[in-house]
Protein backbone atom coordinates (compact mmCIF):
# COMPACT_ATOMS: atom_id res chain seq x y z
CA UNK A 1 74.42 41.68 -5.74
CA UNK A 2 78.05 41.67 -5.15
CA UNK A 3 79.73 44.29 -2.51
CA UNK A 4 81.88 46.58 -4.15
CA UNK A 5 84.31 49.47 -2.57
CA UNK A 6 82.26 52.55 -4.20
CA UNK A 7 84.51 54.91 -2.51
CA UNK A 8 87.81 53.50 -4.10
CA UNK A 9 89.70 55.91 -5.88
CA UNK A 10 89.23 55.12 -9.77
CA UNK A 11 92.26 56.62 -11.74
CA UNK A 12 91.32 58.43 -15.04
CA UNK A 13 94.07 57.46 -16.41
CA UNK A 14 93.34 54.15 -18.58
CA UNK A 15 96.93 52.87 -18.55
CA UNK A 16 97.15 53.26 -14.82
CA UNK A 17 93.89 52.14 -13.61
CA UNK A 18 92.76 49.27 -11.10
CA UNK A 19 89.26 50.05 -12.48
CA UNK A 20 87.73 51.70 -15.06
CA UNK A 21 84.91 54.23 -15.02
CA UNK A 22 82.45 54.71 -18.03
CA UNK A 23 79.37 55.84 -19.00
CA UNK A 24 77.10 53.98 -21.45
CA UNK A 25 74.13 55.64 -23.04
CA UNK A 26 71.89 54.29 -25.23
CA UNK A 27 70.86 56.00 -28.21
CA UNK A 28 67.68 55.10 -28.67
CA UNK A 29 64.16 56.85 -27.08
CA UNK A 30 63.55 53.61 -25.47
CA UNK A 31 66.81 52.78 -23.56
CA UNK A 32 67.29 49.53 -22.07
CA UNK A 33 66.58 48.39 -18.17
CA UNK A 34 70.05 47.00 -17.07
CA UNK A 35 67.47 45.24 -14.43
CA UNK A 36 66.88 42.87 -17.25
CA UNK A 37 70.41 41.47 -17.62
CA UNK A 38 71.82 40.29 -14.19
CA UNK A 39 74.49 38.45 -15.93
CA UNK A 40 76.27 41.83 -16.52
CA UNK A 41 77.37 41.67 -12.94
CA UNK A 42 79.85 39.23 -13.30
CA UNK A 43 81.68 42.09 -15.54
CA UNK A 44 80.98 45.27 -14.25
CA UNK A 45 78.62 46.97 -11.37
CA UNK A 46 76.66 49.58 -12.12
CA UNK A 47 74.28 52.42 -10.98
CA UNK A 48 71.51 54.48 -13.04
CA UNK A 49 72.90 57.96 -14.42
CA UNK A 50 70.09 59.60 -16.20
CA UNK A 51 67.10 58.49 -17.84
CA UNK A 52 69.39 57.16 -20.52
CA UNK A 53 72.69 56.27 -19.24
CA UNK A 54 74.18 54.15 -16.77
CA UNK A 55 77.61 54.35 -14.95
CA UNK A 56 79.92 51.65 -15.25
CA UNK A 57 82.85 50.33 -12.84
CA UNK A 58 85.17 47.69 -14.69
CA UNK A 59 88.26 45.60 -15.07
CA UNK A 60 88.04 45.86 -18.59
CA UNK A 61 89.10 48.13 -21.27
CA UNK A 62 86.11 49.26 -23.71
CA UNK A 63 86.54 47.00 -26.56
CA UNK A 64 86.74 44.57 -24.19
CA UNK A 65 83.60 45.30 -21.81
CA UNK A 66 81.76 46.36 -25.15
CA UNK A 67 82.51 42.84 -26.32
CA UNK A 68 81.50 41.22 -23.45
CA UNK A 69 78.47 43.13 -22.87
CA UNK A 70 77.21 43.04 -26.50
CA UNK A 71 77.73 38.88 -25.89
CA UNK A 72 75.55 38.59 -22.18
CA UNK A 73 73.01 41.30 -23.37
CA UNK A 74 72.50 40.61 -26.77
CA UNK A 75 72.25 44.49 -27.16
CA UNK A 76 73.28 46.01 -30.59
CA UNK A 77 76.49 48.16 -30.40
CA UNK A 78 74.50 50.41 -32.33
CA UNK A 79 72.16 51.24 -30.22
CA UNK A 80 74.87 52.50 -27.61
CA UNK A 81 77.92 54.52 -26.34
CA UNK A 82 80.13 54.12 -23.96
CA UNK A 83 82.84 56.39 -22.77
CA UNK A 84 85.23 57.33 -19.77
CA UNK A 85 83.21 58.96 -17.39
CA UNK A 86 86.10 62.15 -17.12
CA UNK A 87 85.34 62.64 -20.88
CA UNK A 88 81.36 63.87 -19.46
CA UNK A 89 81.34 67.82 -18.24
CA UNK A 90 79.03 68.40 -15.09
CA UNK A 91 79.75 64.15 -14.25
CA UNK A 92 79.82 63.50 -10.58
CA UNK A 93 81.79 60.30 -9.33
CA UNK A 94 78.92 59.90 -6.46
């Protein structure tokens, strides 16, 4: 697992940031175990949020990360959503 600075300050503003922050949630009841795909850590890290999300620290922009997730997890697009993590009321950034 690579090291990461978790207590860098991650702008909410998209145009402006060094990294983004989102939150992916699946959809469905069954959501998927990001344990499973280890190759997602060469574009993002990521921690557990609830029961069916997961919070997500990126270089990328979301069409971009969604691209490149759908292609190393072979995960439907369908099946999830991801968002900026200021767009979520009650969201903590620890």
């Amino acid at each position: 697992m690579t090291i990461r600075d978790y207590f860098h300050a991650f702008s909410t503003v998209s145009e402006q940031a060094e990294a983004y922050d989102y939150l992916i949630q699946f959809i469905s009841d069954t959501p998927a175990d990001l344990h499973d795909y280890p190759k997602i850590t060469q574009i993002c890290d990521w921690a557990t949020y609830t029961k069916n999300s997961f919070r997500i620290w990126t270089d990328f922009p979301i069409p971009e990360f969604e691209a490149r997730f759908v292609q190393l997890t072979g995960i439907n697009p369908s099946d999830f959503q991801i968002d900026y993590s200021h767009n979520f009321k009650d969201s903590n950034f620890f």
